[in-house]
C-alpha atoms as a PDB file:
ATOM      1  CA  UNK A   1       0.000   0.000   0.000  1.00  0.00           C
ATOM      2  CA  UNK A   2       1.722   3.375  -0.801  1.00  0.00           C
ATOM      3  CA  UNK A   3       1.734   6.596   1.383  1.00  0.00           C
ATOM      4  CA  UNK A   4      -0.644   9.248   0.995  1.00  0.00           C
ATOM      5  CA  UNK A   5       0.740  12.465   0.226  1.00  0.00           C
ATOM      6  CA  UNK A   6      -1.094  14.077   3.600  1.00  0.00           C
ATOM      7  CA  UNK A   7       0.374  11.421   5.860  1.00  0.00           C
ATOM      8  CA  UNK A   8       3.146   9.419   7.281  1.00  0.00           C
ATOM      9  CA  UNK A   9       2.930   5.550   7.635  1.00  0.00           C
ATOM     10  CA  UNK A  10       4.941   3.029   9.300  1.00  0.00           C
ATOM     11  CA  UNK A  11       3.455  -0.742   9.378  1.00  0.00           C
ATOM     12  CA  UNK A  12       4.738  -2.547  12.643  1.00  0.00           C
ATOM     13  CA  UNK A  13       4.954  -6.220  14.046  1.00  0.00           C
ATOM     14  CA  UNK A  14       2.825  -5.896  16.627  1.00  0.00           C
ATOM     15  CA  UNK A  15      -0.916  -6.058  17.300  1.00  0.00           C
ATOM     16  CA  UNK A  16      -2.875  -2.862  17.852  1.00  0.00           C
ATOM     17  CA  UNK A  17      -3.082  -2.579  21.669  1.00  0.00           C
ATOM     18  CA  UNK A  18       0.803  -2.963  22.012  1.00  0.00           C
ATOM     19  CA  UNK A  19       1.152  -0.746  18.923  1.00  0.00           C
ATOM     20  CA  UNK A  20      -0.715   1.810  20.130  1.00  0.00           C
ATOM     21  CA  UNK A  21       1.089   1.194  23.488  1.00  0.00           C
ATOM     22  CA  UNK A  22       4.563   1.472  21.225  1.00  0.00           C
ATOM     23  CA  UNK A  23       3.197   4.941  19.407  1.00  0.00           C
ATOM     24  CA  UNK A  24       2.387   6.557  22.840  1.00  0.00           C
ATOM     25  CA  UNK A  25       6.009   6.364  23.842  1.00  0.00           C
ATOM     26  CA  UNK A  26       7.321   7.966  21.057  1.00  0.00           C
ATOM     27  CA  UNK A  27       5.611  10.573  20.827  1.00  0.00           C
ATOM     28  CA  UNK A  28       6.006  11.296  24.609  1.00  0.00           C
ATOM     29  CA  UNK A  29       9.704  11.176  23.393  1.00  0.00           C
ATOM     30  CA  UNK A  30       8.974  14.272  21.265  1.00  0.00           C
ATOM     31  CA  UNK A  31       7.083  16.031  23.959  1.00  0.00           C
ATOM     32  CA  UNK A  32       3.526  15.183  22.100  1.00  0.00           C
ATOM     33  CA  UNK A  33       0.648  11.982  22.846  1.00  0.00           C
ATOM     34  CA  UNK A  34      -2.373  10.801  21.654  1.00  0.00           C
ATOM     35  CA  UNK A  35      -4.994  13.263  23.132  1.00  0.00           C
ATOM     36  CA  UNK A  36      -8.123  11.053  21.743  1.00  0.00           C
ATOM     37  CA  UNK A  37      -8.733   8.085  20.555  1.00  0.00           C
ATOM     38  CA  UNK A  38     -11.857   6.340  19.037  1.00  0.00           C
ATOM     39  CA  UNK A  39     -12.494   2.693  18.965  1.00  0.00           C
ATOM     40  CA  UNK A  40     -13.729   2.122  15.109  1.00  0.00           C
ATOM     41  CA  UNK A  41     -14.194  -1.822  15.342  1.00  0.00           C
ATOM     42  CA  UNK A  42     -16.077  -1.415  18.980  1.00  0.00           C
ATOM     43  CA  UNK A  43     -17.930   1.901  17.106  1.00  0.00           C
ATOM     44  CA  UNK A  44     -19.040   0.452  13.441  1.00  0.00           C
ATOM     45  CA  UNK A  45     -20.674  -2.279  15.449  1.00  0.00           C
ATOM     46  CA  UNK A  46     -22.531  -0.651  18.113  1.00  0.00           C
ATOM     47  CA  UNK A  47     -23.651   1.740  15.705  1.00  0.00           C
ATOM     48  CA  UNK A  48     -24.112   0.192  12.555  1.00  0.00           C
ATOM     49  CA  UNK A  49     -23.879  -3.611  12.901  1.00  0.00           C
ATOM     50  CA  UNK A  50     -20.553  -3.804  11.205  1.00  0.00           C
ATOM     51  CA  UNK A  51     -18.122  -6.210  11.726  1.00  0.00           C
ATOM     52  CA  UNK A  52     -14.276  -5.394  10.903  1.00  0.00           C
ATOM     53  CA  UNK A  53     -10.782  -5.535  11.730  1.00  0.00           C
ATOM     54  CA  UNK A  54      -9.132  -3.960  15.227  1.00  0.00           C
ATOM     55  CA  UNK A  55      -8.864  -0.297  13.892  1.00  0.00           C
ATOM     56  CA  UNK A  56      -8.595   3.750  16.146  1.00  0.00           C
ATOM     57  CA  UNK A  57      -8.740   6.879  15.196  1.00  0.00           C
ATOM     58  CA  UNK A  58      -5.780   9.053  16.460  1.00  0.00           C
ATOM     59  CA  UNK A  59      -5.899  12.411  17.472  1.00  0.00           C
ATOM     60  CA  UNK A  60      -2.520  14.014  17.932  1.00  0.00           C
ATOM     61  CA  UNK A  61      -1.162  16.985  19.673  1.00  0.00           C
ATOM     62  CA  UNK A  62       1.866  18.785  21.322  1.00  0.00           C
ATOM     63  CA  UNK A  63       0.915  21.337  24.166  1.00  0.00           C
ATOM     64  CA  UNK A  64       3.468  23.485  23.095  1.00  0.00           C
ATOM     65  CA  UNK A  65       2.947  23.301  19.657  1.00  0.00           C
ATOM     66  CA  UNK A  66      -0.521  23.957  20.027  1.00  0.00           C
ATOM     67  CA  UNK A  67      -0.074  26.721  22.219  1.00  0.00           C
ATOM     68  CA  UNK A  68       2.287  28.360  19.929  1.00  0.00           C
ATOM     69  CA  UNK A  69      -0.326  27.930  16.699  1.00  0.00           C
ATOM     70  CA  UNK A  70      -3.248  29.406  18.719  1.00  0.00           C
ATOM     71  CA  UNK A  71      -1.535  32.361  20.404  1.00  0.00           C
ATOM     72  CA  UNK A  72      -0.286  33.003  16.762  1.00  0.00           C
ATOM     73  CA  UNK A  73      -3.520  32.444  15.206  1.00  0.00           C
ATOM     74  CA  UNK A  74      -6.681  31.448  17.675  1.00  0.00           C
ATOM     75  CA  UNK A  75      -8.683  30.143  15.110  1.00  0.00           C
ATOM     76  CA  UNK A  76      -5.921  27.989  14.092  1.00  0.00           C
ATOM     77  CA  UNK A  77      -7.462  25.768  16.858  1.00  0.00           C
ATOM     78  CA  UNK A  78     -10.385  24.797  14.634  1.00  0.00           C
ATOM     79  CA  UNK A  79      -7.738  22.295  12.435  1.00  0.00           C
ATOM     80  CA  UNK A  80      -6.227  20.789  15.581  1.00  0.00           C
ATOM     81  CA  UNK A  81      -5.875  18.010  16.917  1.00  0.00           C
ATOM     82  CA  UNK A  82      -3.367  16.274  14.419  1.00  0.00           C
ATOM     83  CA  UNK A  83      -5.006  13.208  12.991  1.00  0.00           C
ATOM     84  CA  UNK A  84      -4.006   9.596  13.295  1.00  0.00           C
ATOM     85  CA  UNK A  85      -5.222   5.786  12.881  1.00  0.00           C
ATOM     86  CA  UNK A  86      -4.042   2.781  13.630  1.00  0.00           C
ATOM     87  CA  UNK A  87      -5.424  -0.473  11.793  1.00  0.00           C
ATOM     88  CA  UNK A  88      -4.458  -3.950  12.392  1.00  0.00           C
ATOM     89  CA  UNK A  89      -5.754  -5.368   8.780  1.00  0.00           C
ATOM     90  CA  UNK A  90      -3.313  -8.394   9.209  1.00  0.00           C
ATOM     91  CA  UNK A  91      -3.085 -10.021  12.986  1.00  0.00           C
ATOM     92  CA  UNK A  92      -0.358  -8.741  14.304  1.00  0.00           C
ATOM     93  CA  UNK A  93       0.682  -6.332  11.700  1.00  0.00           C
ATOM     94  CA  UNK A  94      -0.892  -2.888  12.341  1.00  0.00           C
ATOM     95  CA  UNK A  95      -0.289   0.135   9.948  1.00  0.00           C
ATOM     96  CA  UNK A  96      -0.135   3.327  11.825  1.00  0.00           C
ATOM     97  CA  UNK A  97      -0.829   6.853   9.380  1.00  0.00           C
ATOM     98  CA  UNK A  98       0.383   9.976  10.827  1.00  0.00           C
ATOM     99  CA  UNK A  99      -1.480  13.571   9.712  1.00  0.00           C
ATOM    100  CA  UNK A 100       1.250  15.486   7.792  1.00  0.00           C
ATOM    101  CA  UNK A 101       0.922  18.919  10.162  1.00  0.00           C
ATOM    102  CA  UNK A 102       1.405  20.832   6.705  1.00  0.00           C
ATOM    103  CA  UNK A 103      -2.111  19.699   6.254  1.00  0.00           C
ATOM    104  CA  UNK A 104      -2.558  22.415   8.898  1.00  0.00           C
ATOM    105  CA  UNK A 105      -0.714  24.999   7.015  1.00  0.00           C
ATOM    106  CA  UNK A 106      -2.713  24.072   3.991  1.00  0.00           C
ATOM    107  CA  UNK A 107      -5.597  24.339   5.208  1.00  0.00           C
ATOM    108  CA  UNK A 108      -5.436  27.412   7.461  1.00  0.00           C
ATOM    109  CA  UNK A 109      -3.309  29.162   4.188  1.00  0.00           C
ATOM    110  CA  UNK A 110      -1.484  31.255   7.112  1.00  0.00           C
ATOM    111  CA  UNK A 111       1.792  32.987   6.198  1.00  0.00           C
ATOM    112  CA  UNK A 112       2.725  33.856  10.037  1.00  0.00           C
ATOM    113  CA  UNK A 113       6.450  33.278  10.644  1.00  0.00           C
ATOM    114  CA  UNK A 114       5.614  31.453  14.321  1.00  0.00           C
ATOM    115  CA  UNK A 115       2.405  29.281  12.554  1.00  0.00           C
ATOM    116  CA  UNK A 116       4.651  28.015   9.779  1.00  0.00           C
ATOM    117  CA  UNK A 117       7.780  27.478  12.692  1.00  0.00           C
ATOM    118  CA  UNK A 118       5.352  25.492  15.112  1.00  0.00           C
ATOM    119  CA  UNK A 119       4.240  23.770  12.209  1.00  0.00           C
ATOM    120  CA  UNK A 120       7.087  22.735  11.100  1.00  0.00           C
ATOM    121  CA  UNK A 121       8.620  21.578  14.560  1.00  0.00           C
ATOM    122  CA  UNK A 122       5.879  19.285  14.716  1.00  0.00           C
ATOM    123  CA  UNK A 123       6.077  17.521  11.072  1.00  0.00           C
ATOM    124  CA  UNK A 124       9.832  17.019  12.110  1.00  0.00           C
ATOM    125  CA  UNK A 125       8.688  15.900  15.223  1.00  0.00           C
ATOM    126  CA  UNK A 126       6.093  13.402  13.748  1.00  0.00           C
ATOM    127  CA  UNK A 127       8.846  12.387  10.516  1.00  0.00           C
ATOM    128  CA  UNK A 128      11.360  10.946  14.132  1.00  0.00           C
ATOM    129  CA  UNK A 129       8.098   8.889  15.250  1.00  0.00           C
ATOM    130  CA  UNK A 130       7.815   7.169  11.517  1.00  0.00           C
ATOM    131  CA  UNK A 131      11.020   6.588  11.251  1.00  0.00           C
ATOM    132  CA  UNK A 132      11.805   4.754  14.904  1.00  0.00           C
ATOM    133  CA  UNK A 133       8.551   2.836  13.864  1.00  0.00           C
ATOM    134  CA  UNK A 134      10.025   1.868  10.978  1.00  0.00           C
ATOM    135  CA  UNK A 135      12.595   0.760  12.726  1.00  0.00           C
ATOM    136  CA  UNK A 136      10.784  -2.311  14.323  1.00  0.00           C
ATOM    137  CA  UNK A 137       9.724  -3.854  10.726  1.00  0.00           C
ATOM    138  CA  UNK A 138      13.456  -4.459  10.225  1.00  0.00           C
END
C-alpha cells in the first residue's frame, strides 16, 4: 500500500493494543501523545452492525505546539488536533498513518512566521516517530 501524500505511515509487528502502546512512547519522546482516541471496530458495530478488523482513530497533539499555533492564530485551533489511525488489517501487523501537520498549514493558508515554525517543529517531530517505527519492521 503506498503513502498518501497528507500522511506518514509506518506498518509494525505488533498487534494494535501494544502498537498503540509502542506509538504513545514515542511521541512522549517528542514532547507530544495521543490526546483522543476512538475505537472504530467497537464503534461500526454498536452503531451500525458492522463487523471489521481492530482499527482507532488518532488524534494528535503537542501542548506546546498547540499553544504556539493558537496564540499566533486562535482560530488555528479549529484544524487541531493532528489526525491519526491505527489499523491492524493483518493479525499482528498494524499500519499506523500519521497527519502530515502541513495539512494544517494548507488548510489554514497562514503565512505567520511562528504558525509556519510550530508547524514545522511538529512535522519534524512526527517524521522521528515514523522513522523509529520503521525501525521495528526491520
Amino acid at each position: 500500500m503506498t503513502a498518501p501524500t497528507y500522511a506518514f505511515t509506518a506498518e509494525i509487528p505488533q498487534p494494535l493494543t501494544q502498537a498503540v502502546e509502542t506509538l504513545r512512547t514515542l511521541l512522549a519522546a517528542e514532547q507530544m501523545g495521543i490526546v483522543s482516541e476512538v475505537d472504530m471496530q467497537a464503534t461500526l458495530k454498536a452503531k451500525l452492525g458492522l463487523e471489521s478488523h481492530p482499527q482507532r482513530l488518532l488524534g494528535l497533539c503537542s501542548p506546546r505546539i498547540a499553544h504556539a499555533l493558537v496564540s499566533a492564530e486562535p482560530d488555528i485551533a479549529a484544524l487541531l488536533p493532528c489526525g491519526g489511525s491505527a489499523a491492524e488489517a493483518v493479525p499482528g501487523r498494524t499500519r499506523i498513518v500519521l497527519q502530515d501537520p502541513r495539512v494544517i498549514l494548507q488548510a489554514s493558508a497562514s503565512t505567520q512566521p511562528a504558525v509556519c515554525d510550530a508547524l514545522e517543529q511538529a512535522r519534524a517531530a512526527v517524521q522521528r516517530v515514523v522513522a523509529r517505527l520503521a525501525e521495528l519492521d526491520r
